[in-house]
PDB file of N, CA and C in Angstrom:
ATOM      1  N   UNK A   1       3.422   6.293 -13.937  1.00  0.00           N
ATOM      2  CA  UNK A   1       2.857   5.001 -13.646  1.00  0.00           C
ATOM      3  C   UNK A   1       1.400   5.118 -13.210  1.00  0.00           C
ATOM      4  N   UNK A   2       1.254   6.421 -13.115  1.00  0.00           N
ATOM      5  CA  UNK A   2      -0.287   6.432 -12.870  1.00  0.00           C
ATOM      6  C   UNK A   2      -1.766   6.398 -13.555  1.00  0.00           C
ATOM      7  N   UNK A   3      -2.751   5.499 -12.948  1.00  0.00           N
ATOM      8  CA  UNK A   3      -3.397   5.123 -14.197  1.00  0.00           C
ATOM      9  C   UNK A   3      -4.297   6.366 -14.266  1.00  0.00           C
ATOM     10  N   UNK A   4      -4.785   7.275 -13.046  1.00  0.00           N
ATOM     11  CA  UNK A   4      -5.806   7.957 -13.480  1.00  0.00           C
ATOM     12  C   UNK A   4      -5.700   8.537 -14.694  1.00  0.00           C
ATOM     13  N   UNK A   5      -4.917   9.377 -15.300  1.00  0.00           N
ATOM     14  CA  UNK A   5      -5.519  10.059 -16.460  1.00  0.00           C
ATOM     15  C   UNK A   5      -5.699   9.023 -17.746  1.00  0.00           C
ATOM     16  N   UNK A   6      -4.928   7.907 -17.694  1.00  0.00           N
ATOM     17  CA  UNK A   6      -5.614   6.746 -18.906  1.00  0.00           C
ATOM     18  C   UNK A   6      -7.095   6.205 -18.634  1.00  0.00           C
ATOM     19  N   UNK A   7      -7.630   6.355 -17.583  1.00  0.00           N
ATOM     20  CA  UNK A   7      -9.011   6.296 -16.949  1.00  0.00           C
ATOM     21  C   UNK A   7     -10.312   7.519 -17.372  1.00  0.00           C
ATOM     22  N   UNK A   8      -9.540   8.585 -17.387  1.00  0.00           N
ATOM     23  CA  UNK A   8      -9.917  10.054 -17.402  1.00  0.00           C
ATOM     24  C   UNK A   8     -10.249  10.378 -15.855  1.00  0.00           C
ATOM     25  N   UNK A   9      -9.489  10.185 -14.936  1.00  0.00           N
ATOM     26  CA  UNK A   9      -9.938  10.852 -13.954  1.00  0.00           C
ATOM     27  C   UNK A   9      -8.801  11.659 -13.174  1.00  0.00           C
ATOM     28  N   UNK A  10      -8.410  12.501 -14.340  1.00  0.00           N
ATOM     29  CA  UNK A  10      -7.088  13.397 -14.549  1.00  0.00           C
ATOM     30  C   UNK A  10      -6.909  14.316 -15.411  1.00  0.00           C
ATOM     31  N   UNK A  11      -6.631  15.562 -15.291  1.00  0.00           N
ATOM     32  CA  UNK A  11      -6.506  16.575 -16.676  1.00  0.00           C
ATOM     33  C   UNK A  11      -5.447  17.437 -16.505  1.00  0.00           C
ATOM     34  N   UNK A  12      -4.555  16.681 -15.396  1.00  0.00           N
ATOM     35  CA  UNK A  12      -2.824  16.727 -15.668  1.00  0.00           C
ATOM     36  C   UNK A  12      -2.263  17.946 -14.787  1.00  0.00           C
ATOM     37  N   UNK A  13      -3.361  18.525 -13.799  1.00  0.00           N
ATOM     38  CA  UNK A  13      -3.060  19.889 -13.134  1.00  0.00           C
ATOM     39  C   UNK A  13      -2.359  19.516 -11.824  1.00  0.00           C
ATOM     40  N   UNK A  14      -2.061  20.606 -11.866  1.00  0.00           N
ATOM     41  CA  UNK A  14      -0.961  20.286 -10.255  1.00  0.00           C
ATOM     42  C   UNK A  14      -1.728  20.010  -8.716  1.00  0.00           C
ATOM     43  N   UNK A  15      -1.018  19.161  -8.278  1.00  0.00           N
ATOM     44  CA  UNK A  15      -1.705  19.173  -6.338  1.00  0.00           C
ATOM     45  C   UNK A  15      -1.515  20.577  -5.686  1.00  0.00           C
ATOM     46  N   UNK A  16      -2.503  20.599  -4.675  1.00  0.00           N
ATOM     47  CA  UNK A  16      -1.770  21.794  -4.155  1.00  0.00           C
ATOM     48  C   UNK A  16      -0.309  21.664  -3.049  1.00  0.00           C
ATOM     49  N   UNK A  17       0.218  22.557  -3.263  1.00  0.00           N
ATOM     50  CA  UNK A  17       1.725  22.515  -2.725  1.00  0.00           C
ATOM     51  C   UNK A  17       1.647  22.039  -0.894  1.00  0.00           C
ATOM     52  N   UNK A  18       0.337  21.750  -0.473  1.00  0.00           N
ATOM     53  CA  UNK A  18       0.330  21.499   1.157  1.00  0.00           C
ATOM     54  C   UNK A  18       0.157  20.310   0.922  1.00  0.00           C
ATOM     55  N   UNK A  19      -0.027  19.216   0.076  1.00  0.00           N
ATOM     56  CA  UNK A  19      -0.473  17.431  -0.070  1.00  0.00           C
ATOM     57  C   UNK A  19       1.188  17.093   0.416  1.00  0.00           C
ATOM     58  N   UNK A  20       0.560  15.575   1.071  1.00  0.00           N
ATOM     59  CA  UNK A  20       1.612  14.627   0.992  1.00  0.00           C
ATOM     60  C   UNK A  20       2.829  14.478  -0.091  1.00  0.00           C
ATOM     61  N   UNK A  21       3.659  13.952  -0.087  1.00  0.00           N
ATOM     62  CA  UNK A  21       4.789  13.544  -1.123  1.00  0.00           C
ATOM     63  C   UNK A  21       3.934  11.931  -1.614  1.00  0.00           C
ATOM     64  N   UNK A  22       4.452  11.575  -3.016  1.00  0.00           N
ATOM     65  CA  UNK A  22       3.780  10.010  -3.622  1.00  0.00           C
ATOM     66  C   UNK A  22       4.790   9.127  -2.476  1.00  0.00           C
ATOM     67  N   UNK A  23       5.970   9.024  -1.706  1.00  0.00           N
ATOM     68  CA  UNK A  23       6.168   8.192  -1.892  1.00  0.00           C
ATOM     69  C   UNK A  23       6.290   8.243   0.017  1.00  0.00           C
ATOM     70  N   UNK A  24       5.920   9.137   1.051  1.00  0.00           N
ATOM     71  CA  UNK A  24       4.846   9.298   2.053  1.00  0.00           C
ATOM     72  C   UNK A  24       3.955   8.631   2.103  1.00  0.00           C
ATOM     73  N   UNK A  25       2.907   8.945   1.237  1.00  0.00           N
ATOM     74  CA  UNK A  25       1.974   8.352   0.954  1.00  0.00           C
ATOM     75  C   UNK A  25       1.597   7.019   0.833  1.00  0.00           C
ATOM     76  N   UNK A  26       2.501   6.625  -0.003  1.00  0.00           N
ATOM     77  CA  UNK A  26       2.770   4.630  -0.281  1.00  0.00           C
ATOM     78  C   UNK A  26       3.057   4.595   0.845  1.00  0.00           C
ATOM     79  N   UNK A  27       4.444   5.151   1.646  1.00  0.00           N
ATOM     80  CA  UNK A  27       4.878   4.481   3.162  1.00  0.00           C
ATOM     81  C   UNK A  27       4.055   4.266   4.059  1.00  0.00           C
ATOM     82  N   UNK A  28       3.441   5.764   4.557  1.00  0.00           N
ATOM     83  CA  UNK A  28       2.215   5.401   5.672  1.00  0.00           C
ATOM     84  C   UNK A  28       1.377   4.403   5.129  1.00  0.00           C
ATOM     85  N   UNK A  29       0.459   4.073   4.019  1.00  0.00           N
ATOM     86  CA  UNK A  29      -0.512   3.557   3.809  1.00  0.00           C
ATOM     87  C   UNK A  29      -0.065   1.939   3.658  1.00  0.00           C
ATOM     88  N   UNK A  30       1.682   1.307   3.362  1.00  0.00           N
ATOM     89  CA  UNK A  30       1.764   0.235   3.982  1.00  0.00           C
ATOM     90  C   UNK A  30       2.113  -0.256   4.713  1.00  0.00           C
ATOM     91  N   UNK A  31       2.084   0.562   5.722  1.00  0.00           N
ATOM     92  CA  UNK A  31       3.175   0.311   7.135  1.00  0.00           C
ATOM     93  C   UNK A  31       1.493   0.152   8.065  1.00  0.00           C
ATOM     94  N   UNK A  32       0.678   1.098   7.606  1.00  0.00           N
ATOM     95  CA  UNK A  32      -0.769   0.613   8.212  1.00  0.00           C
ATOM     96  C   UNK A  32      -1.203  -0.365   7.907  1.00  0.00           C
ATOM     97  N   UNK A  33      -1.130  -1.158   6.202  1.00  0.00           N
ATOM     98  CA  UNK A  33      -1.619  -2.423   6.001  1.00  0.00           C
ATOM     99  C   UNK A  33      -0.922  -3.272   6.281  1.00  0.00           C
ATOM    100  N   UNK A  34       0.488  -2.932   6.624  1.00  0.00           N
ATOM    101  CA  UNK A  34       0.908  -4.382   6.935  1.00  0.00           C
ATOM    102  C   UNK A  34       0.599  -4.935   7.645  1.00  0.00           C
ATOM    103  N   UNK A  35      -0.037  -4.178   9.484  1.00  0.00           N
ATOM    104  CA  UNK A  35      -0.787  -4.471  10.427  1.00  0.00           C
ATOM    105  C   UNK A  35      -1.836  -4.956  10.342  1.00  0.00           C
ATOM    106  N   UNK A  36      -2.671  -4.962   9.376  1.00  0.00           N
ATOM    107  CA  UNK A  36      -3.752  -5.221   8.982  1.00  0.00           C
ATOM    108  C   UNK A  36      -3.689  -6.441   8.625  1.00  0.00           C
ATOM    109  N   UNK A  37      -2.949  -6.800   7.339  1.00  0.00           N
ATOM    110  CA  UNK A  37      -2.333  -7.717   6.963  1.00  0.00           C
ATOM    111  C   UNK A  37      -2.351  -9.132   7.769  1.00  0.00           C
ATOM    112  N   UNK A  38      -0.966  -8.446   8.214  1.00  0.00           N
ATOM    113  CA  UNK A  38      -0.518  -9.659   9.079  1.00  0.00           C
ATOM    114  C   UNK A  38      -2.179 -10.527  10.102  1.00  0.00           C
ATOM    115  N   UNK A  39      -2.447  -8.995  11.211  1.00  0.00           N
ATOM    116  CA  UNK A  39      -3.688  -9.691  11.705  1.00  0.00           C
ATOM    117  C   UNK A  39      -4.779 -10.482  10.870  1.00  0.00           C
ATOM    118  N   UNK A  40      -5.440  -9.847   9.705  1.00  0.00           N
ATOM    119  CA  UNK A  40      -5.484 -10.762   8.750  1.00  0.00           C
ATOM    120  C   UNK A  40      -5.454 -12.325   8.527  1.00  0.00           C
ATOM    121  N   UNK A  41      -4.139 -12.492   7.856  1.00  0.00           N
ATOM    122  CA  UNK A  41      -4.080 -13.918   7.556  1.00  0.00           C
ATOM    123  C   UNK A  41      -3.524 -14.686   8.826  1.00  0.00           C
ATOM    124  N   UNK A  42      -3.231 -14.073   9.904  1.00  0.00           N
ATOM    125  CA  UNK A  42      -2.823 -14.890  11.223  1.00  0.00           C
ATOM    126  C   UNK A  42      -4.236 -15.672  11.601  1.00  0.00           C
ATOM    127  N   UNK A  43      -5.477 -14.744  11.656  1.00  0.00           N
ATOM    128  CA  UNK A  43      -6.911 -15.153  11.673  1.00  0.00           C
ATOM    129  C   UNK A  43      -7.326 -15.890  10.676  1.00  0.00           C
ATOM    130  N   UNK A  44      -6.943 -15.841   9.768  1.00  0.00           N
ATOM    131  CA  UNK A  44      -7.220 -16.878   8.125  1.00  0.00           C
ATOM    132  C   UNK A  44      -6.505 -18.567   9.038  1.00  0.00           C
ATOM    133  N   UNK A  45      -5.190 -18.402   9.015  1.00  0.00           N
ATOM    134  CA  UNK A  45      -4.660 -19.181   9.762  1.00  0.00           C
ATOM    135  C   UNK A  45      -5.409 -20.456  10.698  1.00  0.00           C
ATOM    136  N   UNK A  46      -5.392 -19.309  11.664  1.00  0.00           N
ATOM    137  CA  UNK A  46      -6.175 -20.476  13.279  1.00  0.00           C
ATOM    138  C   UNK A  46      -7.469 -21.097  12.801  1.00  0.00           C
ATOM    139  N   UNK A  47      -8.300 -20.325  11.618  1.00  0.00           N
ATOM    140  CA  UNK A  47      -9.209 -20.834  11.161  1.00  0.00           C
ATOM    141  C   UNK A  47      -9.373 -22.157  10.381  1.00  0.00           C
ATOM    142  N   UNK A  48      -7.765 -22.072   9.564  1.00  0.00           N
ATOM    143  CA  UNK A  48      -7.838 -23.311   8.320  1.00  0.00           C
ATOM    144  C   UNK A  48      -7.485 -23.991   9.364  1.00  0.00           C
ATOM    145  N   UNK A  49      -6.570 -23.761  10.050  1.00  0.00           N
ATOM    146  CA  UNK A  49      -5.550 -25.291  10.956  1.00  0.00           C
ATOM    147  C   UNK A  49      -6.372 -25.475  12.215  1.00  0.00           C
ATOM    148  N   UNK A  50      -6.887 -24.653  12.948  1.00  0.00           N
ATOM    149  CA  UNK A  50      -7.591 -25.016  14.047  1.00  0.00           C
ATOM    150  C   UNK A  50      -6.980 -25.416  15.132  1.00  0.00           C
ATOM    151  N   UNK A  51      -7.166 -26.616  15.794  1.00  0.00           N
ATOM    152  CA  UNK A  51      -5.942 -26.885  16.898  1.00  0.00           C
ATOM    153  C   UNK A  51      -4.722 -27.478  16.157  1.00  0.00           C
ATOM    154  N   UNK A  52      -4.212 -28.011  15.126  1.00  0.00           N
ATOM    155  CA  UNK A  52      -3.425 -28.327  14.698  1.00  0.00           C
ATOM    156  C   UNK A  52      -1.843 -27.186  14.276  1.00  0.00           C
ATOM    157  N   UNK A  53      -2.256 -25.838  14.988  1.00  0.00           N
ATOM    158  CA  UNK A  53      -1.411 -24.492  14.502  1.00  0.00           C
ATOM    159  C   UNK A  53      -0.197 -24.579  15.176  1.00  0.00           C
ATOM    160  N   UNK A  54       0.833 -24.215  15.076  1.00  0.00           N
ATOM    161  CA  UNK A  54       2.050 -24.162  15.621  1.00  0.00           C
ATOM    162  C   UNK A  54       2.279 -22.586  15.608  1.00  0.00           C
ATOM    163  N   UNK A  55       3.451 -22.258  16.673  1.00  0.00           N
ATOM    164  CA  UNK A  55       3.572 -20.693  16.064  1.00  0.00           C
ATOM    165  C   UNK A  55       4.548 -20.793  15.599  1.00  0.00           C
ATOM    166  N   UNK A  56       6.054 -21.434  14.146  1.00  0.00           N
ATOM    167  CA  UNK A  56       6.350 -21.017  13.265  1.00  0.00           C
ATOM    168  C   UNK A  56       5.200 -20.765  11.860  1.00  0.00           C
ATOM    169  N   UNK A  57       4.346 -21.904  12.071  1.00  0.00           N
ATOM    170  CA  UNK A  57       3.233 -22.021  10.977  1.00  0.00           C
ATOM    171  C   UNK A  57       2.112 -20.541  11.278  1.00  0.00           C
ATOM    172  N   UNK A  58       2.044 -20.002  12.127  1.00  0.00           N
ATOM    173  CA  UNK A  58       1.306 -19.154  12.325  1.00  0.00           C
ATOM    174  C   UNK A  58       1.861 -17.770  12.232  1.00  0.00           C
ATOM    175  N   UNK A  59       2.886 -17.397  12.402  1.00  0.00           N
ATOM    176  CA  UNK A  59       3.840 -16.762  12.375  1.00  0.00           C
ATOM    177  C   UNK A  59       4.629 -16.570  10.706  1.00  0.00           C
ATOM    178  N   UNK A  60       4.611 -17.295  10.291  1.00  0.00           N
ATOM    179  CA  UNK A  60       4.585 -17.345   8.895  1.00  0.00           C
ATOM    180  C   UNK A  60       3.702 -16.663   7.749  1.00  0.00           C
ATOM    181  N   UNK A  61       2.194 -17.674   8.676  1.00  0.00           N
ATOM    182  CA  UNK A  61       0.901 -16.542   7.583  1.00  0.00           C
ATOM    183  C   UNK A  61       1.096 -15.097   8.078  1.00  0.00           C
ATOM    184  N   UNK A  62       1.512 -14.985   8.922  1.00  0.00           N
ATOM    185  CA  UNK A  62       1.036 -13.242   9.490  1.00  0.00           C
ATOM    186  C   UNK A  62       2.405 -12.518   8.632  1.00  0.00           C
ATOM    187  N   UNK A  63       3.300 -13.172   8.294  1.00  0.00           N
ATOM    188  CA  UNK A  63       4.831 -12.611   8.207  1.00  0.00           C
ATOM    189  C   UNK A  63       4.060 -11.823   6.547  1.00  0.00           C
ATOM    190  N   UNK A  64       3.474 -13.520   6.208  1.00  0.00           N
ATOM    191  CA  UNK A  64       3.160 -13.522   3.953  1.00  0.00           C
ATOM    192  C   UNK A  64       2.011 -12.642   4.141  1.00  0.00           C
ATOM    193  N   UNK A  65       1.000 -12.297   5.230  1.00  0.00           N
ATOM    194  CA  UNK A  65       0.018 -11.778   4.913  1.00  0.00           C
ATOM    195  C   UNK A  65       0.479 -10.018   5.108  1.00  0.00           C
ATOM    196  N   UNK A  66       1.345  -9.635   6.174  1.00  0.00           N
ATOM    197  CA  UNK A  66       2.076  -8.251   6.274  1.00  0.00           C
ATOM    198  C   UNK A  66       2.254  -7.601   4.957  1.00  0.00           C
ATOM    199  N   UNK A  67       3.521  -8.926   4.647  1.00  0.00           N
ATOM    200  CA  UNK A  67       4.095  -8.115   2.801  1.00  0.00           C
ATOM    201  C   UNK A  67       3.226  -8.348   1.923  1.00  0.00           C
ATOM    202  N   UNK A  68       2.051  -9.188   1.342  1.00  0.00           N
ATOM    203  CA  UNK A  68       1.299  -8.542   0.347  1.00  0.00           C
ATOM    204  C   UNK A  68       0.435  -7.856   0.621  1.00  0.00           C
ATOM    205  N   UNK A  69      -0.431  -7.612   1.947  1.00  0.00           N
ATOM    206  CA  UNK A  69      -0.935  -6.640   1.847  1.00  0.00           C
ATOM    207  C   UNK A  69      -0.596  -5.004   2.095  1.00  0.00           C
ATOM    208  N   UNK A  70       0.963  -4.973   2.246  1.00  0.00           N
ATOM    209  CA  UNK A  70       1.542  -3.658   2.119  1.00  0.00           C
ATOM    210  C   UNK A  70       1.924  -3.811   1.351  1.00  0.00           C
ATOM    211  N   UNK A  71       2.710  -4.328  -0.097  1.00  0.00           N
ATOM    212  CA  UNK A  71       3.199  -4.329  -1.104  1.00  0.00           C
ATOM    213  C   UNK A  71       1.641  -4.123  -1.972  1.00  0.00           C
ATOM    214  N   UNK A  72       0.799  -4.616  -1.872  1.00  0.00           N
ATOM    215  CA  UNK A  72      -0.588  -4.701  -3.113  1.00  0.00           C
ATOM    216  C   UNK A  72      -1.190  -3.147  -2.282  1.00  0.00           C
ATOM    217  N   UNK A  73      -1.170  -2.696  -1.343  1.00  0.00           N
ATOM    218  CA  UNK A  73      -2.035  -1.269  -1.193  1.00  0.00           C
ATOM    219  C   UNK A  73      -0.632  -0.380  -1.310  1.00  0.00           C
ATOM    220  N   UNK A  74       0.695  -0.258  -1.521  1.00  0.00           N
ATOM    221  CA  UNK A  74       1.246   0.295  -2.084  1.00  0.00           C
ATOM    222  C   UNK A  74       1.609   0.755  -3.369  1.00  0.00           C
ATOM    223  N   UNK A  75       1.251  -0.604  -3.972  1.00  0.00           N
ATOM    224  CA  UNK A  75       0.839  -0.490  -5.410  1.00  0.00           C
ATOM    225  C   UNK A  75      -0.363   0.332  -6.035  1.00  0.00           C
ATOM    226  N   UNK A  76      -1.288  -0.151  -5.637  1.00  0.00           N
ATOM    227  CA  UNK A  76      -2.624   0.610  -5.657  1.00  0.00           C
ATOM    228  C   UNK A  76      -2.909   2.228  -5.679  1.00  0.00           C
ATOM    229  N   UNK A  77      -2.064   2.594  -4.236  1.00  0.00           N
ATOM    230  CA  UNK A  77      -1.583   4.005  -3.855  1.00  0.00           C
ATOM    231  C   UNK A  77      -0.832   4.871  -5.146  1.00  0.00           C
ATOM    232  N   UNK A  78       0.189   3.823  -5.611  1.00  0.00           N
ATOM    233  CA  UNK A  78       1.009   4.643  -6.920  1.00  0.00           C
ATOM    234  C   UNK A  78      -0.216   4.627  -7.821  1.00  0.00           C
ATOM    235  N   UNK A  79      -0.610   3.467  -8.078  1.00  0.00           N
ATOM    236  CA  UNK A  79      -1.729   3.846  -9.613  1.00  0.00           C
ATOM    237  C   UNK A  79      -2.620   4.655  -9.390  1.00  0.00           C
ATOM    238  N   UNK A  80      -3.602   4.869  -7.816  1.00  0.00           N
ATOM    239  CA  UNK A  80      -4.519   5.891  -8.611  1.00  0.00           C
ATOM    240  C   UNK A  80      -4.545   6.906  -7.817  1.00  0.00           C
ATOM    241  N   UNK A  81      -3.551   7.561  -7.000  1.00  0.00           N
ATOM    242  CA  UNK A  81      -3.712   8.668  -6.340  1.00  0.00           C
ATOM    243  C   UNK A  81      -3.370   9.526  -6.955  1.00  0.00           C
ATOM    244  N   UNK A  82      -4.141  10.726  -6.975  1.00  0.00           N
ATOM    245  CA  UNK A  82      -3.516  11.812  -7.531  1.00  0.00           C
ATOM    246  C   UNK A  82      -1.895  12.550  -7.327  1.00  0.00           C
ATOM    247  N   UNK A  83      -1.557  12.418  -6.175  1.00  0.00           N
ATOM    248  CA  UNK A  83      -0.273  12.728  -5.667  1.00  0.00           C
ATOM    249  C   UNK A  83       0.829  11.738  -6.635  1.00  0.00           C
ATOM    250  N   UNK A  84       0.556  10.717  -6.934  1.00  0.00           N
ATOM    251  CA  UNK A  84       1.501   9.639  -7.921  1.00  0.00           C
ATOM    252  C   UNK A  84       1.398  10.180  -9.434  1.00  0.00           C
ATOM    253  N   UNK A  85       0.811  10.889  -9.564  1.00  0.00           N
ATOM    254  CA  UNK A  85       1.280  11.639 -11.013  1.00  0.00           C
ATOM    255  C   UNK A  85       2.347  11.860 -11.742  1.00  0.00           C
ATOM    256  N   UNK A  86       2.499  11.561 -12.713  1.00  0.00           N
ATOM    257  CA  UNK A  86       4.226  12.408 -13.001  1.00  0.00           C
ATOM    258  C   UNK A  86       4.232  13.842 -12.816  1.00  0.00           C
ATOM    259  N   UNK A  87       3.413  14.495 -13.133  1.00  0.00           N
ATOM    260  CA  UNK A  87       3.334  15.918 -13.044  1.00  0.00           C
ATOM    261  C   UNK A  87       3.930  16.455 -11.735  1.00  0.00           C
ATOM    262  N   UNK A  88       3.179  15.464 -10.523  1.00  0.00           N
ATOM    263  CA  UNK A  88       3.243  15.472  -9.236  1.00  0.00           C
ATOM    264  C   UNK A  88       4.379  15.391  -8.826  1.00  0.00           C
ATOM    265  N   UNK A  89       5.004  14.128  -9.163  1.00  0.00           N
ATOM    266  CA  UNK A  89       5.993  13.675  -8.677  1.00  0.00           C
ATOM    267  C   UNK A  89       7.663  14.507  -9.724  1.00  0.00           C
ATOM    268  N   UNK A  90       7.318  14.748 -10.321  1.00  0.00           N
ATOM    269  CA  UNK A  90       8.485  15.852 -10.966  1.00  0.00           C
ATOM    270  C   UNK A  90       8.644  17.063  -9.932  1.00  0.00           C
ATOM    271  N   UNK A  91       7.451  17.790  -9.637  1.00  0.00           N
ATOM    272  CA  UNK A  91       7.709  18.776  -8.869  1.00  0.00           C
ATOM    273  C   UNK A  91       7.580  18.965  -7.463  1.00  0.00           C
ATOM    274  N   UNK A  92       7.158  17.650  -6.755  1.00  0.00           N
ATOM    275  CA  UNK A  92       6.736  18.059  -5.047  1.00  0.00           C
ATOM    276  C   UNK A  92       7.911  16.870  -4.574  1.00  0.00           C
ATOM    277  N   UNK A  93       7.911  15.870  -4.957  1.00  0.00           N
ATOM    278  CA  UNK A  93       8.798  14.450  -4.477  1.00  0.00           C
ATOM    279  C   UNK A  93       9.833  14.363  -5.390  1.00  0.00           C
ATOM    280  N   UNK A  94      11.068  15.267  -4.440  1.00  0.00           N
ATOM    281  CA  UNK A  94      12.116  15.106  -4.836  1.00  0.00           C
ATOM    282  C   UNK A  94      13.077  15.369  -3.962  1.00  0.00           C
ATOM    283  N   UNK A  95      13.973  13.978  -3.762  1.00  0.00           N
ATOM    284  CA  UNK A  95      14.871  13.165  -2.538  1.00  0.00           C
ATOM    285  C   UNK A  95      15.955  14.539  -1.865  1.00  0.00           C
ATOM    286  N   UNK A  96      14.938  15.033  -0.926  1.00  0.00           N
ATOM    287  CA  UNK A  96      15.414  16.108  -0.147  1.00  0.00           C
ATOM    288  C   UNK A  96      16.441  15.064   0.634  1.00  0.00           C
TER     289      UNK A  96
END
């Protein structure tokens, strides 16, 4: 699923055996954006509604802003990291 080498920024060689696992990698990097996220559109939020905010309505943007921005930088993570390779992922990420 990975785009680098349809890009050319890949020539199919192995990671070295001390890198992360691909799917490590996705985890930490959306378990950090979801924080991000959420703070994020909670601030998008108070901004559009102003005093008019409630906290299910506020609580809501932070909930939608968590999951796409850990679902869209998880995505991201598979397409162009080198560790998301098939090459990679045949031989280092496999469900110990």
């Amino acid at each position: 699923m990975a785009l680098r080498k349809f890009f050319g920024f890949s020539e199919g060689e192995l990671m070295r055996s001390d890198s992360k696992p691909c799917t490590r990698l996705m985890r930490q990097t959306a378990g950090i954006c979801s924080v991000g996220g959420a703070l994020g559109f909670w601030t998008l939020c108070r901004l559009h509604y102003g005093p008019r905010i409630t906290v299910p309505r506020s609580l809501r943007w932070a909930a939608c802003g968590a999951v796409s921005v850990s679902s869209t930088s998880a995505l991201l993570v598979r397409l162009f990291s080198p560790e998301c390779e098939p090459q990679n992922i045949a031989v280092y990420d496999n469900g110990k």
